[in-house]
PDB file of N, CA and C in Angstrom:
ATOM      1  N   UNK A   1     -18.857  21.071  -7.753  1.00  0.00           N
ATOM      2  CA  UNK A   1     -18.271  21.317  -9.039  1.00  0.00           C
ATOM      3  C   UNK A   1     -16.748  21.458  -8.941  1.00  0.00           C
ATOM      4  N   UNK A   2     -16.373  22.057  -8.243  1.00  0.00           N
ATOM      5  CA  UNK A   2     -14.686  22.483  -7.668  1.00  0.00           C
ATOM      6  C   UNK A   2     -14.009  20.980  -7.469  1.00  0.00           C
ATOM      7  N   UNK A   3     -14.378  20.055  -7.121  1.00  0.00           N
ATOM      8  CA  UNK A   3     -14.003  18.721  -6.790  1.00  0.00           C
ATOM      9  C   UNK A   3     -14.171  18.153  -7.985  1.00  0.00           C
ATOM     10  N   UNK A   4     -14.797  18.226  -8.713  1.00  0.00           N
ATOM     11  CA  UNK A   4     -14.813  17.160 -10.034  1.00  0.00           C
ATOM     12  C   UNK A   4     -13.365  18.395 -11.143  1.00  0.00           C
ATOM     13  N   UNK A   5     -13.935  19.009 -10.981  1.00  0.00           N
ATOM     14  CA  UNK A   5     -12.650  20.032 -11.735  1.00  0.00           C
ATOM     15  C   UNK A   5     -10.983  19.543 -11.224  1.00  0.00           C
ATOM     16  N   UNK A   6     -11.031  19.622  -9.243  1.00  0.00           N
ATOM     17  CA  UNK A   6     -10.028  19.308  -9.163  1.00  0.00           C
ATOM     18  C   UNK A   6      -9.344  17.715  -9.269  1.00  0.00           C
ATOM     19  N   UNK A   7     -10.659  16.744  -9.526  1.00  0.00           N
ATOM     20  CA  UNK A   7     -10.038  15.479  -9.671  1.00  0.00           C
ATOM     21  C   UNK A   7      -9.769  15.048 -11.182  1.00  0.00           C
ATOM     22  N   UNK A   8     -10.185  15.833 -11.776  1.00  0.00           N
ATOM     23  CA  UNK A   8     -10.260  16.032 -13.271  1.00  0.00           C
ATOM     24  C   UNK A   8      -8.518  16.639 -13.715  1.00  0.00           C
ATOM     25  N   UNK A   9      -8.165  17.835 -12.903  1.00  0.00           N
ATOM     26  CA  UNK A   9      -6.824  18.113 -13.060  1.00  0.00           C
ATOM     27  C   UNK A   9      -5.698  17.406 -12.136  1.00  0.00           C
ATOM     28  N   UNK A  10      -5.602  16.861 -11.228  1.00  0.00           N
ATOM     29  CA  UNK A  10      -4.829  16.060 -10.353  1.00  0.00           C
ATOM     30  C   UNK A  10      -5.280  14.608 -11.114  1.00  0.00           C
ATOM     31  N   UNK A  11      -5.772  14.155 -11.580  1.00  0.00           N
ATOM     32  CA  UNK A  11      -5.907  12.334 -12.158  1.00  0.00           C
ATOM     33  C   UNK A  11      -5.151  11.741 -11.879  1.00  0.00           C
ATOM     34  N   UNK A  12      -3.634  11.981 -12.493  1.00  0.00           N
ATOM     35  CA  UNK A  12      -2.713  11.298 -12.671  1.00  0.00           C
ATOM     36  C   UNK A  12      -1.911  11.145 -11.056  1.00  0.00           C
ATOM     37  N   UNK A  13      -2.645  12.327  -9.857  1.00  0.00           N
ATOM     38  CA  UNK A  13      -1.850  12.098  -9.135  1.00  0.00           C
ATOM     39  C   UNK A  13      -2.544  11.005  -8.128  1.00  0.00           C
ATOM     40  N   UNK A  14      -3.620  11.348  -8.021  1.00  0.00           N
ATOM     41  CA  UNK A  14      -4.905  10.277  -7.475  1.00  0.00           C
ATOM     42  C   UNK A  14      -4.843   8.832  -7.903  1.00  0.00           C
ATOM     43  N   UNK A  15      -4.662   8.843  -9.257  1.00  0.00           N
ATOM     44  CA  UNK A  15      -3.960   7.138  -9.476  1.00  0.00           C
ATOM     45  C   UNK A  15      -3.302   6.787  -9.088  1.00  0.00           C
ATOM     46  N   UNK A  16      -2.151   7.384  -9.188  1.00  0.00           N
ATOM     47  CA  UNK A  16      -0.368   7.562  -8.189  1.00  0.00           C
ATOM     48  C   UNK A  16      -0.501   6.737  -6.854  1.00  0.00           C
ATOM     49  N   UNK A  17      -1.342   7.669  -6.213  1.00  0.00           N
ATOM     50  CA  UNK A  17      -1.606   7.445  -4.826  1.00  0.00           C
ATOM     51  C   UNK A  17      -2.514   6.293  -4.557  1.00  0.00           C
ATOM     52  N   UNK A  18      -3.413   5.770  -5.131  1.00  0.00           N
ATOM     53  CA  UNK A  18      -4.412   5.124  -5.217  1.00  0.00           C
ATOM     54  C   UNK A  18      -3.629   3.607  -5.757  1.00  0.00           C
ATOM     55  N   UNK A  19      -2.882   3.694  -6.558  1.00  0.00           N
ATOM     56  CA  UNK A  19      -1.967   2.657  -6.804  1.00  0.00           C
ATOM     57  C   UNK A  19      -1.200   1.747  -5.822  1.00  0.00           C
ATOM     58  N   UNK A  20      -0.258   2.915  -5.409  1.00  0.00           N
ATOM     59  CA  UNK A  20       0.110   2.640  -3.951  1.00  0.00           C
ATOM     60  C   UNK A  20      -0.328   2.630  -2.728  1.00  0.00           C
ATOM     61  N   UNK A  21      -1.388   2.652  -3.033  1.00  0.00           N
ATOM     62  CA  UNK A  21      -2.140   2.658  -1.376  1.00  0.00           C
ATOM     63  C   UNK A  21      -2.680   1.186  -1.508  1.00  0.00           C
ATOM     64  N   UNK A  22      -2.884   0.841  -2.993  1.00  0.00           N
ATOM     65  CA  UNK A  22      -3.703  -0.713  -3.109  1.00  0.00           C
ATOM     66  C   UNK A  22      -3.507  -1.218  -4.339  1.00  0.00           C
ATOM     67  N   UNK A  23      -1.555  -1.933  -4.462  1.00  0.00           N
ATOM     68  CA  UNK A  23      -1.072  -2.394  -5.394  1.00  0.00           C
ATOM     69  C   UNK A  23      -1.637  -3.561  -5.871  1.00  0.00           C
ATOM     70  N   UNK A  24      -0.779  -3.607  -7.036  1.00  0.00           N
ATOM     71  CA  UNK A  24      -1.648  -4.868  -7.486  1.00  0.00           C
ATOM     72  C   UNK A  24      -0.735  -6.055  -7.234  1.00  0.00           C
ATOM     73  N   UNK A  25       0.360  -6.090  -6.806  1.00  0.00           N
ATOM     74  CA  UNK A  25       1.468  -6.999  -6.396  1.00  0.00           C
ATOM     75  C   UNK A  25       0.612  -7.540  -5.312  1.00  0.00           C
ATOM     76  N   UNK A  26       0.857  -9.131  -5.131  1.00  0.00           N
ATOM     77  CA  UNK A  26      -0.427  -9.809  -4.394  1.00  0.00           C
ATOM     78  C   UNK A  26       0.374  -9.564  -2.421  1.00  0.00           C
ATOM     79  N   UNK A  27       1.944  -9.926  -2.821  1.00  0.00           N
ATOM     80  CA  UNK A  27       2.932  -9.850  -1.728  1.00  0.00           C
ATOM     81  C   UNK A  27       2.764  -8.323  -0.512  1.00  0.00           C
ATOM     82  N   UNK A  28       2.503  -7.527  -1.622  1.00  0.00           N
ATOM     83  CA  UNK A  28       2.421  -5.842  -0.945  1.00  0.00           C
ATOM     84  C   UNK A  28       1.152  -5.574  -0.820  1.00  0.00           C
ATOM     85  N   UNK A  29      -0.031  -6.500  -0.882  1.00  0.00           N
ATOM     86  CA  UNK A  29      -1.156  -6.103  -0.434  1.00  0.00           C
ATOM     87  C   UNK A  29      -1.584  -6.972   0.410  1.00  0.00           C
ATOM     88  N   UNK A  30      -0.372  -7.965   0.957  1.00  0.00           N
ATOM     89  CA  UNK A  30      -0.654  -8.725   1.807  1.00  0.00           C
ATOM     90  C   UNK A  30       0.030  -8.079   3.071  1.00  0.00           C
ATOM     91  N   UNK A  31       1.337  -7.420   2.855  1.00  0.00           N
ATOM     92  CA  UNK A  31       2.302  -7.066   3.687  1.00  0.00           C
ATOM     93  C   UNK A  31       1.130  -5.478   4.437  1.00  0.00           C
ATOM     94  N   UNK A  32       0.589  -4.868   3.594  1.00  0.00           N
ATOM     95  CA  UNK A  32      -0.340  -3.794   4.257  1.00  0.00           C
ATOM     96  C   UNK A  32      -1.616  -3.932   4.642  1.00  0.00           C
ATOM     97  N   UNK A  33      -1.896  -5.196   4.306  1.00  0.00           N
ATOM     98  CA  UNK A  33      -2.893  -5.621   5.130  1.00  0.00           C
ATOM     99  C   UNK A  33      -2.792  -6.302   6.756  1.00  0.00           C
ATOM    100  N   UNK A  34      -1.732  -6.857   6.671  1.00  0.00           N
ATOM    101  CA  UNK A  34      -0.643  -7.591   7.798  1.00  0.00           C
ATOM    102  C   UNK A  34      -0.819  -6.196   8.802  1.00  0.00           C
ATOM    103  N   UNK A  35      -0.002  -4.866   8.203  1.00  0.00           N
ATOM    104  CA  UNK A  35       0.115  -3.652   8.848  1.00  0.00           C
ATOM    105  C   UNK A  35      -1.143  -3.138   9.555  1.00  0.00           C
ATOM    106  N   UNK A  36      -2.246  -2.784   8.627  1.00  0.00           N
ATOM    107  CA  UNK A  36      -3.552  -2.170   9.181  1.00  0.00           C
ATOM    108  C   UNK A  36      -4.130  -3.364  10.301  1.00  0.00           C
ATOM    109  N   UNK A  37      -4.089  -4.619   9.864  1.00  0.00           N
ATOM    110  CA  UNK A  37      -4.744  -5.145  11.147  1.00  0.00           C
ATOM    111  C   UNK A  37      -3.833  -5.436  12.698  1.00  0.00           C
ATOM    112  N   UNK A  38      -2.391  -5.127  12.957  1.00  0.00           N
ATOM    113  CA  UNK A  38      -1.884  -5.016  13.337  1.00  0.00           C
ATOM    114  C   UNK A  38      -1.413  -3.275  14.473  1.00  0.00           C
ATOM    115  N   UNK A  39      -1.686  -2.856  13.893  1.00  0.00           N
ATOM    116  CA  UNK A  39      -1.469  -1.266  13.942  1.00  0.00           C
ATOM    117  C   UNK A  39      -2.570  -0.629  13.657  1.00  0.00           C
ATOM    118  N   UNK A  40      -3.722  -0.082  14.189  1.00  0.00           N
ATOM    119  CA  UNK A  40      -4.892   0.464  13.862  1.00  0.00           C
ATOM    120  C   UNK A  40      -4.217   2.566  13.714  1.00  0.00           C
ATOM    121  N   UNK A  41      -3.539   2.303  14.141  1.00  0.00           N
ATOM    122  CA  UNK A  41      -2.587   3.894  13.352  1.00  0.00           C
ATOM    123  C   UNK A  41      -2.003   3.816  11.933  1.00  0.00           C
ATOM    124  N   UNK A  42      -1.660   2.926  11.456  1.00  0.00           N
ATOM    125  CA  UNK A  42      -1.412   2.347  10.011  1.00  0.00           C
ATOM    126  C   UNK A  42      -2.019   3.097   8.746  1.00  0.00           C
ATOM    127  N   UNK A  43      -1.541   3.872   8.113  1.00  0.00           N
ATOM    128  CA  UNK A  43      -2.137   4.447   7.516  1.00  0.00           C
ATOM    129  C   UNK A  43      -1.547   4.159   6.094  1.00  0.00           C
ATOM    130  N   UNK A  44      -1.867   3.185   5.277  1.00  0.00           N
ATOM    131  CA  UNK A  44      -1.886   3.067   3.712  1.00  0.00           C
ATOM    132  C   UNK A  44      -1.540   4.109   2.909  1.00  0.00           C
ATOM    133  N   UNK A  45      -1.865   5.034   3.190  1.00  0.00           N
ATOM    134  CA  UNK A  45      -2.035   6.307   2.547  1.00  0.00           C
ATOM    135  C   UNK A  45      -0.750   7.211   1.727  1.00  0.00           C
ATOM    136  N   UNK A  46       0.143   7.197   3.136  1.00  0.00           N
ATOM    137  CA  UNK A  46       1.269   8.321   4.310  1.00  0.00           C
ATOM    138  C   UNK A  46       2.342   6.398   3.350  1.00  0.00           C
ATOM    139  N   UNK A  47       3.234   7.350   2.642  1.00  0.00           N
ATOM    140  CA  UNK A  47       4.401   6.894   2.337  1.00  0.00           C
ATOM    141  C   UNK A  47       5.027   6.059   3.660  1.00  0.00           C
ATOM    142  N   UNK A  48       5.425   7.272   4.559  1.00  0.00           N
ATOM    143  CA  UNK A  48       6.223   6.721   5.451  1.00  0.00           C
ATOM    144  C   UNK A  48       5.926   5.188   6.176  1.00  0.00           C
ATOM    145  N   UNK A  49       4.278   5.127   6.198  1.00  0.00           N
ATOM    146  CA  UNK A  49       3.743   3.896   6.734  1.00  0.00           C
ATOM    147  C   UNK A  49       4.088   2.752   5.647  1.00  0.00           C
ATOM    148  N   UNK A  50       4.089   2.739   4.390  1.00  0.00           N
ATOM    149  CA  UNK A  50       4.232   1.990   3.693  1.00  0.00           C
ATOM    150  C   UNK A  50       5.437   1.400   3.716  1.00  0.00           C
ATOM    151  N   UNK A  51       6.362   2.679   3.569  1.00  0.00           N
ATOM    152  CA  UNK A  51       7.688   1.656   3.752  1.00  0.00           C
ATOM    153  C   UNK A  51       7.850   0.866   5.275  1.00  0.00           C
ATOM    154  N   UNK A  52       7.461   1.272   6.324  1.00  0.00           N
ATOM    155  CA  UNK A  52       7.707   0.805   7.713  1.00  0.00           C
ATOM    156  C   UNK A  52       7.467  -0.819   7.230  1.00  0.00           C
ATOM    157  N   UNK A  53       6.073  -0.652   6.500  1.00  0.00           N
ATOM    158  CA  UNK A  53       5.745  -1.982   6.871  1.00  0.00           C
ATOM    159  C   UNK A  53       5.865  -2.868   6.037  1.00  0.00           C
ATOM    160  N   UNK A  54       6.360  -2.373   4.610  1.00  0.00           N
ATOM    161  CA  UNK A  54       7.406  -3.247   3.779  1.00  0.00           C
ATOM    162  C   UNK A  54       8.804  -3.781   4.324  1.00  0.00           C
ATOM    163  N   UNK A  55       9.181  -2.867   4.700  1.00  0.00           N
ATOM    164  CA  UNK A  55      10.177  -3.354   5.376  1.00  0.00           C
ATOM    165  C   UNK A  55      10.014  -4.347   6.407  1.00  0.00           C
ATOM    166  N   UNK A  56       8.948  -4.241   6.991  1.00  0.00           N
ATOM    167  CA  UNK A  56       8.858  -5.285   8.009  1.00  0.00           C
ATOM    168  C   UNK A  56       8.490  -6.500   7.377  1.00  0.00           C
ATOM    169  N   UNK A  57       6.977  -6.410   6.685  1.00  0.00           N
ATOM    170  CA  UNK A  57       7.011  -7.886   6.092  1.00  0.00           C
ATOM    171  C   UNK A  57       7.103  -8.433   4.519  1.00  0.00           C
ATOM    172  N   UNK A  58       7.752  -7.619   3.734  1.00  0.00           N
ATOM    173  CA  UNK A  58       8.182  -8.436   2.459  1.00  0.00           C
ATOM    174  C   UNK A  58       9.521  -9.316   2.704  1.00  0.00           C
ATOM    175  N   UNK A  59      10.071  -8.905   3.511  1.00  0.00           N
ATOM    176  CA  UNK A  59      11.322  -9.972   3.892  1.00  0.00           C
ATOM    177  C   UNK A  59      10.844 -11.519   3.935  1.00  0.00           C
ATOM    178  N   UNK A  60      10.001 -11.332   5.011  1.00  0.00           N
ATOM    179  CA  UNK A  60       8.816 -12.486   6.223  1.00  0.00           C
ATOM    180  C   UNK A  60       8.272 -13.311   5.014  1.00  0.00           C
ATOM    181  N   UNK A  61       7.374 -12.190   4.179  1.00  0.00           N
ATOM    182  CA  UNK A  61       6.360 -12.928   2.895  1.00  0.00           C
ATOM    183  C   UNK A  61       7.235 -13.510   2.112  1.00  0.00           C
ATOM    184  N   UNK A  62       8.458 -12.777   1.218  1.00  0.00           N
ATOM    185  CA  UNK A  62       9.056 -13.106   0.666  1.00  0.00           C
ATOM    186  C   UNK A  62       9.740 -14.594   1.090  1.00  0.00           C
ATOM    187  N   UNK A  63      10.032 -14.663   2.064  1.00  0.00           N
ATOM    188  CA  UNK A  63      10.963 -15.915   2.512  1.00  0.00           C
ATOM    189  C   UNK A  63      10.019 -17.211   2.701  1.00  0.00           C
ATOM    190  N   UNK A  64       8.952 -16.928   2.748  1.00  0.00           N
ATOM    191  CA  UNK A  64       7.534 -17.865   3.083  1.00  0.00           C
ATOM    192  C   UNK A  64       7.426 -18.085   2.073  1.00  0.00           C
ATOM    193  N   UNK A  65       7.027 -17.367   0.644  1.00  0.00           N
ATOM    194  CA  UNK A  65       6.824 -17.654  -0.582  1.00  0.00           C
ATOM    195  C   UNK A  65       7.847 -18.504  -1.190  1.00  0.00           C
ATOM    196  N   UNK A  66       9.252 -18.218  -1.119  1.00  0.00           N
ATOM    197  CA  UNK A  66      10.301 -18.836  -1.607  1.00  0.00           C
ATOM    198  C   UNK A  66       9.982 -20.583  -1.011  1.00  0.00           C
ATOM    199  N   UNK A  67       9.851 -20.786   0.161  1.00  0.00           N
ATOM    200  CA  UNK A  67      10.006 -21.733   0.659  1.00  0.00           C
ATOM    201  C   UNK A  67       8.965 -22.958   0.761  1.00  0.00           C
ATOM    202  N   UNK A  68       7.475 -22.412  -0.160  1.00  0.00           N
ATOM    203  CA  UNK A  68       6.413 -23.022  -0.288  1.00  0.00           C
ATOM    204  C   UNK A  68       6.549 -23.968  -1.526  1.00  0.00           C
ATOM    205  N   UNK A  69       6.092 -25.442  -1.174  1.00  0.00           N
ATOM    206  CA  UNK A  69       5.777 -26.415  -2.217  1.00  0.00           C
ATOM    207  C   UNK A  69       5.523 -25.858  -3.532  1.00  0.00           C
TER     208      UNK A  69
END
């Protein structure tokens, strides 16, 4: 009961997180998928991992995308 109460009052933050853990941008769910199979410490979750690995491959994706037929 305590868990439905507390997902009931946090919602908005659980989406938050849930958003960013599995955007809907096709580029950033390619770039953290790139990460987790790469890095089995990778954690989607944890901000800090996200940016690591944006930074690493939206540049990569980005420049691949630009450059496709």
């Amino acid at each position: 009961m305590a868990a439905v109460a507390f997902a009931a009052i946090e919602h908005d933050a659980i989406v938050d997180v849930w958003t960013t853990a599995y955007p809907g941008d096709r580029t950033m769910r390619t770039a953290l998928q790139l990460c987790s199979t790469e890095d089995r410490e990778f954690n989607r979750l944890r901000a800090s991992d996200r940016k690591w690995c944006y930074e690493k491959w939206l540049p990569v994706l980005s420049s691949t995308a630009d450059n496709s037929p």
